[in-house]
Protein backbone atom coordinates (compact mmCIF):
# COMPACT_ATOMS: atom_id res chain seq x y z
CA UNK A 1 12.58 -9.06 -32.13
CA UNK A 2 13.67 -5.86 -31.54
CA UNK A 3 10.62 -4.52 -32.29
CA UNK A 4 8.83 -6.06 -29.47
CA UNK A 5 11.58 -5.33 -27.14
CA UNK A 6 11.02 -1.39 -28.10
CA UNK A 7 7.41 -1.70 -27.35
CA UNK A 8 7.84 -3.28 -24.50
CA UNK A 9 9.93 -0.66 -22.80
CA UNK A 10 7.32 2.02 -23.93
CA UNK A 11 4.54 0.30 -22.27
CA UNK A 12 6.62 -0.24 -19.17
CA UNK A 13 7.81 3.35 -19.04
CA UNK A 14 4.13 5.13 -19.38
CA UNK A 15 2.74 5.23 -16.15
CA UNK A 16 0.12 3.55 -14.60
CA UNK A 17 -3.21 5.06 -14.23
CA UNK A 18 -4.67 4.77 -11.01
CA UNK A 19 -6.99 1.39 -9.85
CA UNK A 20 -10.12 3.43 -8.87
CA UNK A 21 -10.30 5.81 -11.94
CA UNK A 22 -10.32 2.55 -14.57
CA UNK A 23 -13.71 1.86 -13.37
CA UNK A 24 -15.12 5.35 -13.78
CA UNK A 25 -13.63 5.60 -17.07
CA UNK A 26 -15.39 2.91 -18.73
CA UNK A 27 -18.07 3.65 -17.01
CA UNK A 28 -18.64 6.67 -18.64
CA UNK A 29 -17.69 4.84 -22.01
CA UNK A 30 -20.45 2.26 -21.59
CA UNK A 31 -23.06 5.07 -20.97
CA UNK A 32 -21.91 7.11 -24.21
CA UNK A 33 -22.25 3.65 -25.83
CA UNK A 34 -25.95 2.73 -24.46
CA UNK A 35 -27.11 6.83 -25.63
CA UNK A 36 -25.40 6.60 -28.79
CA UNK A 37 -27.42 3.25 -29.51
CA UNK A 38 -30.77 4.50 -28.61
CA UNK A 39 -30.46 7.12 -30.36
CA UNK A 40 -29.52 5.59 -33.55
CA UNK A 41 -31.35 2.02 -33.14
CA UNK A 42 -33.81 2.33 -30.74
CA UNK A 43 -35.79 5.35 -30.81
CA UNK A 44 -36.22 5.36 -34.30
CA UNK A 45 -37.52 1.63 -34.10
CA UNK A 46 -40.01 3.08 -31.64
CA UNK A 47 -41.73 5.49 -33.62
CA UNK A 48 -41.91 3.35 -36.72
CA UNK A 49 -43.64 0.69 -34.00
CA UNK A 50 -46.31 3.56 -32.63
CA UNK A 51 -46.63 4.99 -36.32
CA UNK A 52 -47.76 1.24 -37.69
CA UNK A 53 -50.02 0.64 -34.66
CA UNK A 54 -51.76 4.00 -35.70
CA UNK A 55 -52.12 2.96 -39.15
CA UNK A 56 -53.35 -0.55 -37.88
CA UNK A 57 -56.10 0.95 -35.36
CA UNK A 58 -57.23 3.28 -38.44
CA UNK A 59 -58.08 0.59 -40.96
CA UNK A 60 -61.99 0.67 -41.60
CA UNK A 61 -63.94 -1.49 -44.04
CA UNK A 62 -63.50 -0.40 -47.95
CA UNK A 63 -59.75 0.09 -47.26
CA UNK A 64 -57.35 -1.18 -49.84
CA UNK A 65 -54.57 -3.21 -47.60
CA UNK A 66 -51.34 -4.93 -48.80
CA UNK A 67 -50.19 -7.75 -46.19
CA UNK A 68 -46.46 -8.61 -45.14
CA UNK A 69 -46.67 -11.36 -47.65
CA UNK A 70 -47.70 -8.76 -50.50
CA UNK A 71 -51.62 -10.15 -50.82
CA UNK A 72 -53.91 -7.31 -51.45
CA UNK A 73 -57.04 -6.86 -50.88
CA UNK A 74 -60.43 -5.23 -49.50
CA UNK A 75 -61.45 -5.35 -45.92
CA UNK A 76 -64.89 -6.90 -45.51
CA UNK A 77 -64.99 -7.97 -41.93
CA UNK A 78 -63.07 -6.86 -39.08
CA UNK A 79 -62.27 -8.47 -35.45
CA UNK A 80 -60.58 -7.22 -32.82
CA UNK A 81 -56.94 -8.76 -33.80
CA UNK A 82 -58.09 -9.94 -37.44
CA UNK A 83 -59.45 -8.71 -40.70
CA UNK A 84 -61.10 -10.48 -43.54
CA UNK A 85 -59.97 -9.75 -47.43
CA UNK A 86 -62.00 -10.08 -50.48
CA UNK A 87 -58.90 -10.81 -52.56
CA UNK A 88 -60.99 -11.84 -55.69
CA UNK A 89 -64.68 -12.09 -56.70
CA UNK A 90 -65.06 -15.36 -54.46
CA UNK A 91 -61.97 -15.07 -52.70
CA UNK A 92 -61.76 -14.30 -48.88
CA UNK A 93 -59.37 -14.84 -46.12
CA UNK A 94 -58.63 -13.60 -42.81
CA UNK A 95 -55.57 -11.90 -41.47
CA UNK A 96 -53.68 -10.98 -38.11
CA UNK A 97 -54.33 -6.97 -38.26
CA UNK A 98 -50.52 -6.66 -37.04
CA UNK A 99 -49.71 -8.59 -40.43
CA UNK A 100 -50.86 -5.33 -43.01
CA UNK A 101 -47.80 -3.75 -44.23
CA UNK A 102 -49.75 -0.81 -45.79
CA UNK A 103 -53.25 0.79 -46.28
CA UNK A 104 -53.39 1.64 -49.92
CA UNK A 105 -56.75 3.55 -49.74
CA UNK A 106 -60.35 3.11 -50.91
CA UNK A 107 -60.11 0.75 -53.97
CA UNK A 108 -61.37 2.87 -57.18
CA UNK A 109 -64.31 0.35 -58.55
């Protein structure tokens, strides 16, 4: 109890900042917050984004592609937002191009 009675008199005997200057204050605090995060979240989410869209637009038939799901396979056919993989001999199937997790090269056959 007397704890709280102590604390209480310290708050009560700091003073007061002043009404206007609260507002500038965390002001500045949310700004340093917003920076700090695009720094550390959002630009490097950005480059990873333009770095995959590269390797995306630079796919060409013969390439060895892994998907999202881990499937790998050869591109035979390619559309403007899909690709088609020969997964096996007689095996074929067609793919969002934003779905390819990796280009693994030209397959060595």
């Amino acid at each position: 109890m007397n704890t709280i009675l102590a604390v209480a008199a310290v708050l009560q005997a700091q003073p007061q900042a002043a009404p206007g200057r609260t507002g500038a204050v965390m002001m500045i605090y949310l700004v340093a917050f917003i920076a700090i995060m695009w720094f550390l979240i959002l630009g490097p989410q950005r480059r990873m984004q333009k770095k995959h869209q590269a390797m995306i637009s630079a796919v060409k038939k013969g390439d060895e592609v892994m998907t999202e799901g881990g499937i790998i396979g050869t591109v035979v056919h390619m559309a403007e937002d899909r690709l088609t993989l020969k997964t096996a001999e007689n095996t074929r199937i067609v793919v969002a191009r934003p779905k390819i997790a990796r280009v693994l090269g030209t397959p060595t056959e």
